[in-house]
Protein backbone atom coordinates (compact mmCIF):
# COMPACT_ATOMS: atom_id res chain seq x y z
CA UNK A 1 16.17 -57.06 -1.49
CA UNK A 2 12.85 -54.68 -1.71
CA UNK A 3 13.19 -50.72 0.28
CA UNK A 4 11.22 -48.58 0.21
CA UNK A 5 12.63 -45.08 0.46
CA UNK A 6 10.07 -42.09 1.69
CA UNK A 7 10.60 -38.15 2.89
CA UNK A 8 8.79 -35.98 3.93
CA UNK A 9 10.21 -32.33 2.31
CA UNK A 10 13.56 -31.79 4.69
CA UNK A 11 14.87 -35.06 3.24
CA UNK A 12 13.25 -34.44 -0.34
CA UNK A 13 16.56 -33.67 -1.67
CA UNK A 14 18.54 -36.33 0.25
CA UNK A 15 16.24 -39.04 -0.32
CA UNK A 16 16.81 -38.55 -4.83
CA UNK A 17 20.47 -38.67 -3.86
CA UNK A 18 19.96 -42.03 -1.66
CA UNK A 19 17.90 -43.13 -4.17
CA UNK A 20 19.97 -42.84 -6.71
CA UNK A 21 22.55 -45.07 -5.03
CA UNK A 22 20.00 -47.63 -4.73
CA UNK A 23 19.33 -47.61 -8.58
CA UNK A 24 23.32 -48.14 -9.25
CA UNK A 25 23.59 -50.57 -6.82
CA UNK A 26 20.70 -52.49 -8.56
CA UNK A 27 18.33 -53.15 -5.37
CA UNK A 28 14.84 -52.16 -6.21
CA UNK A 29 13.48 -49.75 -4.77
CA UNK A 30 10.43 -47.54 -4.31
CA UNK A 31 9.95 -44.23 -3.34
CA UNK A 32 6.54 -43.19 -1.92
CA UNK A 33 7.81 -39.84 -0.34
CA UNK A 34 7.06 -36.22 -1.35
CA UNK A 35 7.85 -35.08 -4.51
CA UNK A 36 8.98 -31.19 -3.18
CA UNK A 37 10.14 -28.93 -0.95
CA UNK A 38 6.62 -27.29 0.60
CA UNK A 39 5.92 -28.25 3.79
CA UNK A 40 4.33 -31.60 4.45
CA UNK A 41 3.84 -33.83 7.86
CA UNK A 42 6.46 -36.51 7.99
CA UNK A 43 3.92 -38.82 10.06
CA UNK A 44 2.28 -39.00 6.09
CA UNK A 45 5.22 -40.67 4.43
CA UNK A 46 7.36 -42.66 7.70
CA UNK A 47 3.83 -44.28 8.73
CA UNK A 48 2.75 -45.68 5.41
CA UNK A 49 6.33 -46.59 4.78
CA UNK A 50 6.94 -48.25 7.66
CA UNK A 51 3.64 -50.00 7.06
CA UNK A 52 4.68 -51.58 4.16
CA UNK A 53 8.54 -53.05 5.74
CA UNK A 54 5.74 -54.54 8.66
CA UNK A 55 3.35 -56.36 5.80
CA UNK A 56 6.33 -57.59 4.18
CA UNK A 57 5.87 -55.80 0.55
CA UNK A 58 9.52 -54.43 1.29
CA UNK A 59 12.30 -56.03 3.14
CA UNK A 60 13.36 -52.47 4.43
CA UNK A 61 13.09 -49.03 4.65
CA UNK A 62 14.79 -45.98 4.89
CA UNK A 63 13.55 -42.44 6.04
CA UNK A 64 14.70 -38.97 5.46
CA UNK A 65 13.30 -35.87 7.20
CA UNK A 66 15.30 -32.55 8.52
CA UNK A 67 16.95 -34.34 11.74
CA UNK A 68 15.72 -37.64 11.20
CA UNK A 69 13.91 -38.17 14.58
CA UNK A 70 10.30 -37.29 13.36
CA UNK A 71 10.52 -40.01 10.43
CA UNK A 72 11.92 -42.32 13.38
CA UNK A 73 9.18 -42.03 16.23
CA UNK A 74 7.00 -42.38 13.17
CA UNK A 75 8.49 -45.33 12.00
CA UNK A 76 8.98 -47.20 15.61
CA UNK A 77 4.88 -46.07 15.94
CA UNK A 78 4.41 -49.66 13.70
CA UNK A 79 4.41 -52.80 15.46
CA UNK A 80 7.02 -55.19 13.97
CA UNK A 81 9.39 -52.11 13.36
CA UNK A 82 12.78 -51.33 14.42
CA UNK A 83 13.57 -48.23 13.01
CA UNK A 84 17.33 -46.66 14.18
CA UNK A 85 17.76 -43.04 13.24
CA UNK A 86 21.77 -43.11 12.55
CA UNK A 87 24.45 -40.62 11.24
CA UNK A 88 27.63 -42.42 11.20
CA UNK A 89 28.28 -45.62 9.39
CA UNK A 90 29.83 -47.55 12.72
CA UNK A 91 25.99 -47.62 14.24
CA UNK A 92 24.81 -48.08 10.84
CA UNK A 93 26.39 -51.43 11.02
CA UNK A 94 25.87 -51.86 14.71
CA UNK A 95 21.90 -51.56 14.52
CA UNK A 96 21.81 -54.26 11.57
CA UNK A 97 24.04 -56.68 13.03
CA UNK A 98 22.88 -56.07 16.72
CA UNK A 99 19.43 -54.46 16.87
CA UNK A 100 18.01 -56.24 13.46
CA UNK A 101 17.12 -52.73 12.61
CA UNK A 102 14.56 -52.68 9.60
CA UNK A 103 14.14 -49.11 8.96
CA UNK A 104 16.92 -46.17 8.71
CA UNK A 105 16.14 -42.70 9.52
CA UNK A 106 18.53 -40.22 8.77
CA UNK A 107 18.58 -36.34 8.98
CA UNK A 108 19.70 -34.42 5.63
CA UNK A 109 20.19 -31.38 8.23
CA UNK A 110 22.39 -33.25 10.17
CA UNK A 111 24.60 -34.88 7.29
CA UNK A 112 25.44 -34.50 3.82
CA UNK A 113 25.13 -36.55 1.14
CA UNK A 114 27.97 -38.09 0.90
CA UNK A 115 27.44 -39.89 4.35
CA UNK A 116 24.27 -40.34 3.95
CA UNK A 117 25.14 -42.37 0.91
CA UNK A 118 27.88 -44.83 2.60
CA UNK A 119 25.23 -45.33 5.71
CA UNK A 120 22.70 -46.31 3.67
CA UNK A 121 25.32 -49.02 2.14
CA UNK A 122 26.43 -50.03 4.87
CA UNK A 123 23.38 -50.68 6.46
CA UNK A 124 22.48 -52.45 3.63
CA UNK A 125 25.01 -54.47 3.25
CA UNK A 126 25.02 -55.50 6.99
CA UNK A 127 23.09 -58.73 8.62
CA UNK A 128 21.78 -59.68 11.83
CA UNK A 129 24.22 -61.95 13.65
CA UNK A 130 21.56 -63.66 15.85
CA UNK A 131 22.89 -64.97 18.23
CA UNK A 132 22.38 -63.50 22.09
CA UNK A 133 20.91 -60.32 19.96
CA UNK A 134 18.03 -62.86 19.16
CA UNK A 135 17.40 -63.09 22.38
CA UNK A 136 16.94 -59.35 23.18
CA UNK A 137 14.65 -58.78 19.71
CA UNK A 138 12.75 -61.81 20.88
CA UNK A 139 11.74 -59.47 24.21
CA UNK A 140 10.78 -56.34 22.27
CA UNK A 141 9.08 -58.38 20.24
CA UNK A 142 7.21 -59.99 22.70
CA UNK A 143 6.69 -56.95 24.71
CA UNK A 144 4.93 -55.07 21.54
CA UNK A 145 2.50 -57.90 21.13
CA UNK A 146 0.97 -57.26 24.06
């Protein structure tokens, strides 16, 4: 599995901490968010990131800003994406298995590290059970191409 991890400077901290779980779990990884604290525009780093879970370079993606709802509207902005903005590891689980959620937003404001880290496992761990949820992907997915 390929993620790409990306933040805009509210989730700068958060995002070295996820990403550090991703290195000792041993998924590769890339991170193409900001590199400090100053103010950037989250649009910047969700967008391209999200981009590149749509184009199939990475098989997910995961997005940190302040609340995590920026990074998510972002994310959801690129067609083929189903980005679910979570803070508790029950609808971590729920969006992979049910929603076939390719993108995680999260909010570093919102939760601390700690969380953060056993969401982003458990989302990663977690697959899509197919299933009657096909069904309902199949209609978003369908409705976007329009």
């Amino acid at each position: 599995m390929k993620v790409v991890l990306a933040s805009d400077h509210g989730g700068y901290e958060l995002a070295r901490e996820v990403g550090k779980l991703l290195e000792e779990s041993g998924i590769e990884f890339e991170n193409i968010g900001c590199d400090c604290e100053d103010s950037v525009d989250y649009p910047d780093y969700g967008i391209p990131a999200a981009e590149r879970v749509a184009n199939g370079e990475f098989d997910r993606g995961i997005l940190i800003c302040g609340t995590g709802i920026g990074m998510s509207i972002a994310a959801n902005k690129v067609e083929g994406i189903r980005c679910a903005l979570v803070h508790d590891v029950y609808t971590a689980r729920v969006t992979r298995e049910h929603n076939d959620s390719n993108v995680l937003a999260m909010g570093a404001r919102v939760i601390g590290v700690d969380l953060a880290k056993e969401i982003a496992k458990t989302w990663i761990g977690a697959e899509f059970e197919g299933g009657r949820h096909a069904r309902r992907i199949g209609k978003l997915s369908d409705y976007e191409s329009k």
